[in-house]
N, C-alpha and C. Protein backbone atom coordinates (compact mmCIF):
# COMPACT_ATOMS: atom_id res chain seq x y z
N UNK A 1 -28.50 -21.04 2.87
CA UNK A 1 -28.25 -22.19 2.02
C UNK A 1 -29.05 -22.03 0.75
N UNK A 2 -28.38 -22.53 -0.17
CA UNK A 2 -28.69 -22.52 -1.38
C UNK A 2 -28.64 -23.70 -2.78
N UNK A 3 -29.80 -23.56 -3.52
CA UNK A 3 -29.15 -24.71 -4.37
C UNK A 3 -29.36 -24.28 -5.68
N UNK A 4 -28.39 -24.48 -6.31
CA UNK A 4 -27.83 -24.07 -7.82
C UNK A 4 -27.82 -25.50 -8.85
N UNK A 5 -28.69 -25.54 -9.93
CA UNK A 5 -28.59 -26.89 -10.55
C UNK A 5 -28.46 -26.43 -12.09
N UNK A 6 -27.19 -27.01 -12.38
CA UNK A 6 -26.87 -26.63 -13.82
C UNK A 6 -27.49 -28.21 -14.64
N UNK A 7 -28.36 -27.99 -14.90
CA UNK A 7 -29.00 -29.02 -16.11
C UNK A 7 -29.32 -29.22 -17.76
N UNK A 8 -29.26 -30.03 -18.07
CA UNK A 8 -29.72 -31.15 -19.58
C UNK A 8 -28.17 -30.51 -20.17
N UNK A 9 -27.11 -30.57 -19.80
CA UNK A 9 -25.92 -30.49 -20.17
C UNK A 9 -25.79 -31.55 -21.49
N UNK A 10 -25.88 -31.39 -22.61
CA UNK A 10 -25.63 -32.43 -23.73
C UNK A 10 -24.14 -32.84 -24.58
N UNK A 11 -24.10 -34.23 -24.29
CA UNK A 11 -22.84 -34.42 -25.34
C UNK A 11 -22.73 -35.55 -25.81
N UNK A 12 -22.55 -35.63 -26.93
CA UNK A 12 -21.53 -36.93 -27.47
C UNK A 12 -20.92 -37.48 -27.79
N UNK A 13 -21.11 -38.56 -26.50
CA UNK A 13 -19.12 -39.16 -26.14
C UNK A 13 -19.27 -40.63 -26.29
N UNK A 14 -18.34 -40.94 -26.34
CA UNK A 14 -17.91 -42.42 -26.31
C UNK A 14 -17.65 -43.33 -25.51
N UNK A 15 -18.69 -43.40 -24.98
CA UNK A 15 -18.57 -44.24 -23.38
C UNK A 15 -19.27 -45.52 -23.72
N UNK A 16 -18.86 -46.44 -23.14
CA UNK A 16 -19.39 -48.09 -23.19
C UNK A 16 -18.91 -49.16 -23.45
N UNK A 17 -19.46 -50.49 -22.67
CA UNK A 17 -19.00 -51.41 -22.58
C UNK A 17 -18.52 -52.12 -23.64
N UNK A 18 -19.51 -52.10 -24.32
CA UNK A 18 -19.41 -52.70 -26.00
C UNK A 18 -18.05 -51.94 -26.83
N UNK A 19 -17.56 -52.11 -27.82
CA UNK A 19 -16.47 -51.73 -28.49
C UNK A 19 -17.84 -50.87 -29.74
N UNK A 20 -18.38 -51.46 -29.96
CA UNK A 20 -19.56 -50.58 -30.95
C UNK A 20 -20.17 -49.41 -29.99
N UNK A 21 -20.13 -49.27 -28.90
CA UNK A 21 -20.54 -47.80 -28.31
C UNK A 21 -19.23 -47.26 -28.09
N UNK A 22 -18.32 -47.44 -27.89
CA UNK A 22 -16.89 -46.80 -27.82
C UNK A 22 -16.84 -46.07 -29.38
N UNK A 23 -17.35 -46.98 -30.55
CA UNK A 23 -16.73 -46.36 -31.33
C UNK A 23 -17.57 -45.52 -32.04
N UNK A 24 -18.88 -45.80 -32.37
CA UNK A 24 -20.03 -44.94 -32.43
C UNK A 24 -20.34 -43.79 -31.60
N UNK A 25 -20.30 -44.29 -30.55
CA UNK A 25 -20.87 -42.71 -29.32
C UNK A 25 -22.14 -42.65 -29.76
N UNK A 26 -22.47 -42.00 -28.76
CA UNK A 26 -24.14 -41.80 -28.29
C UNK A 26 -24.05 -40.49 -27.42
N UNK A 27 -25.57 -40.24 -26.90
CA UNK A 27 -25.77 -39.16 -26.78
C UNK A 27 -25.76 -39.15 -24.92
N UNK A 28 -25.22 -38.03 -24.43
CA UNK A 28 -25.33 -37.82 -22.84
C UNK A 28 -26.40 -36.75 -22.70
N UNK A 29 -26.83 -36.94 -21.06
CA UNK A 29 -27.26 -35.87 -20.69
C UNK A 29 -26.81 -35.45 -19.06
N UNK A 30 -26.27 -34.81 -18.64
CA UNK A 30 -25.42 -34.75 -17.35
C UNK A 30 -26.36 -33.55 -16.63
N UNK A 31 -26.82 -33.77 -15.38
CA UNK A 31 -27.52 -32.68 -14.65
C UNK A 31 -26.86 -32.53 -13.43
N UNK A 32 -26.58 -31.61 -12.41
CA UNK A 32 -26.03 -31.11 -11.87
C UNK A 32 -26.77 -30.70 -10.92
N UNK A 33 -26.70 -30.66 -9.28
CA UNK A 33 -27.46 -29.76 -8.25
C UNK A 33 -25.99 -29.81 -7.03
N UNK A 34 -26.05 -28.38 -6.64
CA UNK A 34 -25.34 -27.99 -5.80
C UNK A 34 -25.79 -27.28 -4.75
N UNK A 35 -25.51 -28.10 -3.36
CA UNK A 35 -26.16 -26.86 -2.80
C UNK A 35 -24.89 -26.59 -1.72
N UNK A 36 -25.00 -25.08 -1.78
CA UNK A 36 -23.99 -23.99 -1.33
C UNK A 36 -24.54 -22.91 -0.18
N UNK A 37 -23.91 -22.00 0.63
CA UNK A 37 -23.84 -20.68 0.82
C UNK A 37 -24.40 -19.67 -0.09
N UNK A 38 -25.06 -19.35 -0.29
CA UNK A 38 -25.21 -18.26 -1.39
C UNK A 38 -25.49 -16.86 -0.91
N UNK A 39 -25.73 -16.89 0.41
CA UNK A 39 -26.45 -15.60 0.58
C UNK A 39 -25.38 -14.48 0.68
N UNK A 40 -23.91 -14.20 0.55
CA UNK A 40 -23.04 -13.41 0.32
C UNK A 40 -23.17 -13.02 -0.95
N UNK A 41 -23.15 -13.94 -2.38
CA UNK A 41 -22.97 -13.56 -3.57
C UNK A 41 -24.62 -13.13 -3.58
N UNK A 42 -25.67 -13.39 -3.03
CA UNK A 42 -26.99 -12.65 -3.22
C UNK A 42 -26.93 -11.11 -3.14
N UNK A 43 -26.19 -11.22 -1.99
CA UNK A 43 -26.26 -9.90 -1.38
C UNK A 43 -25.20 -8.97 -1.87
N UNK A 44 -24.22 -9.52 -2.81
CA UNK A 44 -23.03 -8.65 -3.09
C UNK A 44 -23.03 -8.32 -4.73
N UNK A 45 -23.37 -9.12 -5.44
CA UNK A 45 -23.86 -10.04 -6.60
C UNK A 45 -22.46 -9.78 -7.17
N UNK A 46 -21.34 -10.78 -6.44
CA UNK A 46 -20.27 -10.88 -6.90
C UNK A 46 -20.19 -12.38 -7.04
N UNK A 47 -19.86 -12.28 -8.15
CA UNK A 47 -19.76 -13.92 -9.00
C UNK A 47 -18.17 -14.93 -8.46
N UNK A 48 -17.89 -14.07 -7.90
CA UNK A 48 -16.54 -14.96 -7.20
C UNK A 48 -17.31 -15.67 -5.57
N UNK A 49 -17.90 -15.70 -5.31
CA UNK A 49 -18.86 -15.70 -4.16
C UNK A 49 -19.68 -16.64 -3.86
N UNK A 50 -20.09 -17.48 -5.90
CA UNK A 50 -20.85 -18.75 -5.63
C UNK A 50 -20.02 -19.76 -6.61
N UNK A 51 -21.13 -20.19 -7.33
CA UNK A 51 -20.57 -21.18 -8.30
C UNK A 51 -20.76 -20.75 -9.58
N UNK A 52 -19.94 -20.91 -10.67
CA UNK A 52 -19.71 -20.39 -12.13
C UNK A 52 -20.19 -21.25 -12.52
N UNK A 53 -21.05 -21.04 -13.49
CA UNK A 53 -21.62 -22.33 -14.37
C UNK A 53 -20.41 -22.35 -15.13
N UNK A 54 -20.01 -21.68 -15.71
CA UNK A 54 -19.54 -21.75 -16.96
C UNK A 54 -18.24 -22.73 -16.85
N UNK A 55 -17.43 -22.39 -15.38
CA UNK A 55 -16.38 -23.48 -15.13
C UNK A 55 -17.20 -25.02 -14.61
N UNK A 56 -18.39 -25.10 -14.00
CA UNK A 56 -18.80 -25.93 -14.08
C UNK A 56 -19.29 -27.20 -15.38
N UNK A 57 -19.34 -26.42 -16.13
CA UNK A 57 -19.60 -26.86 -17.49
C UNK A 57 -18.43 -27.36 -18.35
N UNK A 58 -17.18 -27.24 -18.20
CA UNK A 58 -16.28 -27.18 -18.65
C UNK A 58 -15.41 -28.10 -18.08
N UNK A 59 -15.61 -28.07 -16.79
CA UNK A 59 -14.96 -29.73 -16.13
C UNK A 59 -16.11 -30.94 -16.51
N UNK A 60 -17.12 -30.75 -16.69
CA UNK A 60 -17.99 -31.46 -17.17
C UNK A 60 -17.59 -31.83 -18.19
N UNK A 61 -17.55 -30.95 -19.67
CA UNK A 61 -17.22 -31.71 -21.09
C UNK A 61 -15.72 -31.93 -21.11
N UNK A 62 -14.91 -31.69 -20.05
CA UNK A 62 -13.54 -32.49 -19.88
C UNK A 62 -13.68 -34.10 -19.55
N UNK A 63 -14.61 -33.90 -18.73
CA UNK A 63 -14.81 -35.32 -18.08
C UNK A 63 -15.41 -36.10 -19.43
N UNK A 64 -16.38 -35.60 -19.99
CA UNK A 64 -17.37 -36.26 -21.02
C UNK A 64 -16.06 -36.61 -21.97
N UNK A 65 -15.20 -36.14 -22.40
CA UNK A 65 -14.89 -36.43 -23.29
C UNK A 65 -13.75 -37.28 -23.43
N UNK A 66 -13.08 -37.86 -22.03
CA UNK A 66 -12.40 -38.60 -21.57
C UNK A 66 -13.30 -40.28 -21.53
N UNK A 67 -12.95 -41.39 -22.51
CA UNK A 67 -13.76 -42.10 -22.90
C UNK A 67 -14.01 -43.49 -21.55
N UNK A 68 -15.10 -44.05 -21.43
CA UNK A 68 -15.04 -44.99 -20.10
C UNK A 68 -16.37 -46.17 -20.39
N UNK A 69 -16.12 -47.27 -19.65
CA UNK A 69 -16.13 -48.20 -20.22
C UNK A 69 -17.76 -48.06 -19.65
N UNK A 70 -17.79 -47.79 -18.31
CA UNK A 70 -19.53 -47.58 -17.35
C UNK A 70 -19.60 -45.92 -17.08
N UNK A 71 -20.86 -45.59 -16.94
CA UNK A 71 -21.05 -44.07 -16.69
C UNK A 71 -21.15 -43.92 -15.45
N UNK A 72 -20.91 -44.94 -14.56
CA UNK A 72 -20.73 -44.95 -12.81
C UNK A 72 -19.65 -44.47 -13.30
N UNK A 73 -18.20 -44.80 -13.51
CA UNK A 73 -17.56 -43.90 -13.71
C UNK A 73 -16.99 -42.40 -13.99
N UNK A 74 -17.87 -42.20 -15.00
CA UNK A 74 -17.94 -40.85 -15.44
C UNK A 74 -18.51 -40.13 -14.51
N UNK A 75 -19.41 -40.40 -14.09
CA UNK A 75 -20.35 -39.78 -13.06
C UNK A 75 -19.15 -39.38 -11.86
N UNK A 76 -18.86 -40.10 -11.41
CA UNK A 76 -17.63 -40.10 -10.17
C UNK A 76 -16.78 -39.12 -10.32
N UNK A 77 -16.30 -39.37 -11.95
CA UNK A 77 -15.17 -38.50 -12.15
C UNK A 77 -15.91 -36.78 -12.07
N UNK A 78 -17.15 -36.44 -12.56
CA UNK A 78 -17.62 -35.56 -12.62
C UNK A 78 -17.78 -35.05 -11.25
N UNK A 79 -18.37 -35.49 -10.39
CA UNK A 79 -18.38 -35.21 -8.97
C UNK A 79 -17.13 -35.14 -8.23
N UNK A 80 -16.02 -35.83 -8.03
CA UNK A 80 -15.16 -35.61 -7.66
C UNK A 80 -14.35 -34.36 -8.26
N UNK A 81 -14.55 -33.96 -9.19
CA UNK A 81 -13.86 -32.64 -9.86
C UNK A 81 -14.54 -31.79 -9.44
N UNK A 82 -16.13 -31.70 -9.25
CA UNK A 82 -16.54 -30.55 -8.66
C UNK A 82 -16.14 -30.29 -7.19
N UNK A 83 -16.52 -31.19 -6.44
CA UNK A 83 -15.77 -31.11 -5.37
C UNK A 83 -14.10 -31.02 -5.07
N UNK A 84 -13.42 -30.82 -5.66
CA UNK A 84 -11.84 -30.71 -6.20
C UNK A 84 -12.25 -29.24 -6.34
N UNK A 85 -12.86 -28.52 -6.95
CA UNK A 85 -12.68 -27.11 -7.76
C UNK A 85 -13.52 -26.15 -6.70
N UNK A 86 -14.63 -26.49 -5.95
CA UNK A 86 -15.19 -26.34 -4.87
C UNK A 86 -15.59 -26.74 -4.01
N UNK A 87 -15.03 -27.01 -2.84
CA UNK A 87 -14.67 -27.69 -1.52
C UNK A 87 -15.74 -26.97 -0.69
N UNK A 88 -15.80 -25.75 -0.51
CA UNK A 88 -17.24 -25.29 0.01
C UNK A 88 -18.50 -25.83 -0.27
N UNK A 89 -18.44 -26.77 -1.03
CA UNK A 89 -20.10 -26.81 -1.26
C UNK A 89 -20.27 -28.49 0.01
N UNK A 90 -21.84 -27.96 0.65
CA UNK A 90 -22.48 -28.35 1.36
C UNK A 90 -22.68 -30.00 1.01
N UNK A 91 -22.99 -29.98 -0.73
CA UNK A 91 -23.55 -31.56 -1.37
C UNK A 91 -23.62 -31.32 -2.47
N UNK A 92 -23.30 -32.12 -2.81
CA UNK A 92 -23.35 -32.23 -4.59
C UNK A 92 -24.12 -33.55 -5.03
N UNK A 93 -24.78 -33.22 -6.45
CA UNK A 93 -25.44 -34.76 -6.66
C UNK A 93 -25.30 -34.46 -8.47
N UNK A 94 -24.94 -35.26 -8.65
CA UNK A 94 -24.39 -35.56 -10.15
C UNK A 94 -25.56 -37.02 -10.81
N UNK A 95 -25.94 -36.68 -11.96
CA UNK A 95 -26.57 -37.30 -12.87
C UNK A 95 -26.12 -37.34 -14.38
N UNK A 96 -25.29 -38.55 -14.85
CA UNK A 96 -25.23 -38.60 -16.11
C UNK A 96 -26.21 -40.15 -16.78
N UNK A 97 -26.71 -39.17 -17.62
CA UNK A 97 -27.85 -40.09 -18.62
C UNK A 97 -27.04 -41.06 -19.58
N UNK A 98 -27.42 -41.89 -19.83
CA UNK A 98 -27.03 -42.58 -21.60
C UNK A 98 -28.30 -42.66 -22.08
N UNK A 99 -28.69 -42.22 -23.55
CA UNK A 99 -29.89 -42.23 -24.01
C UNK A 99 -29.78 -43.23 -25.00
N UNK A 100 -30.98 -44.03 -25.57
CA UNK A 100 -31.15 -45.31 -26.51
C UNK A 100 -30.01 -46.12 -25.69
N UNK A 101 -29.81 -46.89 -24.39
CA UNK A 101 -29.08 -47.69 -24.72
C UNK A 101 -29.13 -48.62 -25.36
N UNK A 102 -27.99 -49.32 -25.56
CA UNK A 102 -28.16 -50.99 -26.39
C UNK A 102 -28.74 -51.92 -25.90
N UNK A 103 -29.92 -52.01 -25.84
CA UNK A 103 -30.33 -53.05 -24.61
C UNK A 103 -31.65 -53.60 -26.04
N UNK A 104 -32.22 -54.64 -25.52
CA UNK A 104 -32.99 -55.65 -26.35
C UNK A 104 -34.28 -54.98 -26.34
N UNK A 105 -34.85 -53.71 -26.71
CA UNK A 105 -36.27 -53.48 -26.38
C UNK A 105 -36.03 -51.62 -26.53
N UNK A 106 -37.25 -51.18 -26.19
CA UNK A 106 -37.07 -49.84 -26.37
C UNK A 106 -37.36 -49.21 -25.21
N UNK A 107 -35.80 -48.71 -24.72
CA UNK A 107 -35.52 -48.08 -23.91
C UNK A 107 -35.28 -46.58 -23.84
N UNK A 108 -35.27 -45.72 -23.68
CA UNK A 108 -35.64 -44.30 -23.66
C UNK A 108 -33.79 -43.59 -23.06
N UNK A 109 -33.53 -44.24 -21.47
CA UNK A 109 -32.03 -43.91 -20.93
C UNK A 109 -32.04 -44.50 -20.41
N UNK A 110 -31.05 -44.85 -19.60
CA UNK A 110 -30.13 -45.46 -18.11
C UNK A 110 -29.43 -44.08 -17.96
N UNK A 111 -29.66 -44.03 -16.27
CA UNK A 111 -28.74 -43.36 -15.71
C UNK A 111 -28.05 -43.71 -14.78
N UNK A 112 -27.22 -42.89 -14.02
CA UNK A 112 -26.47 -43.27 -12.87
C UNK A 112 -26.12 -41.79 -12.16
N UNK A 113 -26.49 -41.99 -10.95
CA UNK A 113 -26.35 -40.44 -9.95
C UNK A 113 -25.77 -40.92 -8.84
N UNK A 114 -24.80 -39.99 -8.55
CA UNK A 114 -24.23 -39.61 -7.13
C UNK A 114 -24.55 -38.97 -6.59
N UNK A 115 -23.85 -38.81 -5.27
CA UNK A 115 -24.42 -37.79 -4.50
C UNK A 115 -23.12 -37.63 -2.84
N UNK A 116 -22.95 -36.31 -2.95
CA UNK A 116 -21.72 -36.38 -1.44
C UNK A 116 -22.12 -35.06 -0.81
């Protein structure tokens, strides 16, 4: 067993409740931990064997860039696609950030994480 965590994934998208964060956008940060099988692709060091960041990353800024009203959402959608694209994996736990939210004071992020 193994765990693979693709992290500080950055983007900015247009997610939020408000119609002024829909239309402004703000900044994400999406982190990623997977844990898998690995000890075949250790031992073979064939990249068909574990997990690709690179397609991982890419259903990610698909998801990011598909606009939503809460980042419980997004988050979901992000996890459910990984698990859609790799069904082998053991657990997945998904973290997407919103940084500065709009909130009355100085706030740094809100996040929201899954986990299956």
């Amino acid at each position: 067993m193994g765990l693979i965590a693709v992290e500080g994934l950055q983007f900015y998208s247009h997610h939020g409740y408000y119609k002024e964060e829909q239309v402004l956008g703000g900044k994400y940060t999406v982190d990623i931990y997977m844990q898998v099988n690995i000890e075949e692709a250790a031992a073979t060091d064939d990249l068909s064997k574990t997990i690709n960041y690179e397609e991982i990353y890419q259903l990610t800024k698909n998801e990011m860039e598909l606009r939503a009203k809460l980042i419980e959402h997004v988050c979901k959608r992000i996890l459910d696609k990984i698990k859609l694209k790799y069904p082998n994996l053991d657990h997945v736990r998904v973290r997407v950030s919103k940084h500065n939210p709009p909130l009355k004071g100085s706030v740094e992020r809100v996040y929201v994480e899954l986990e299956q």
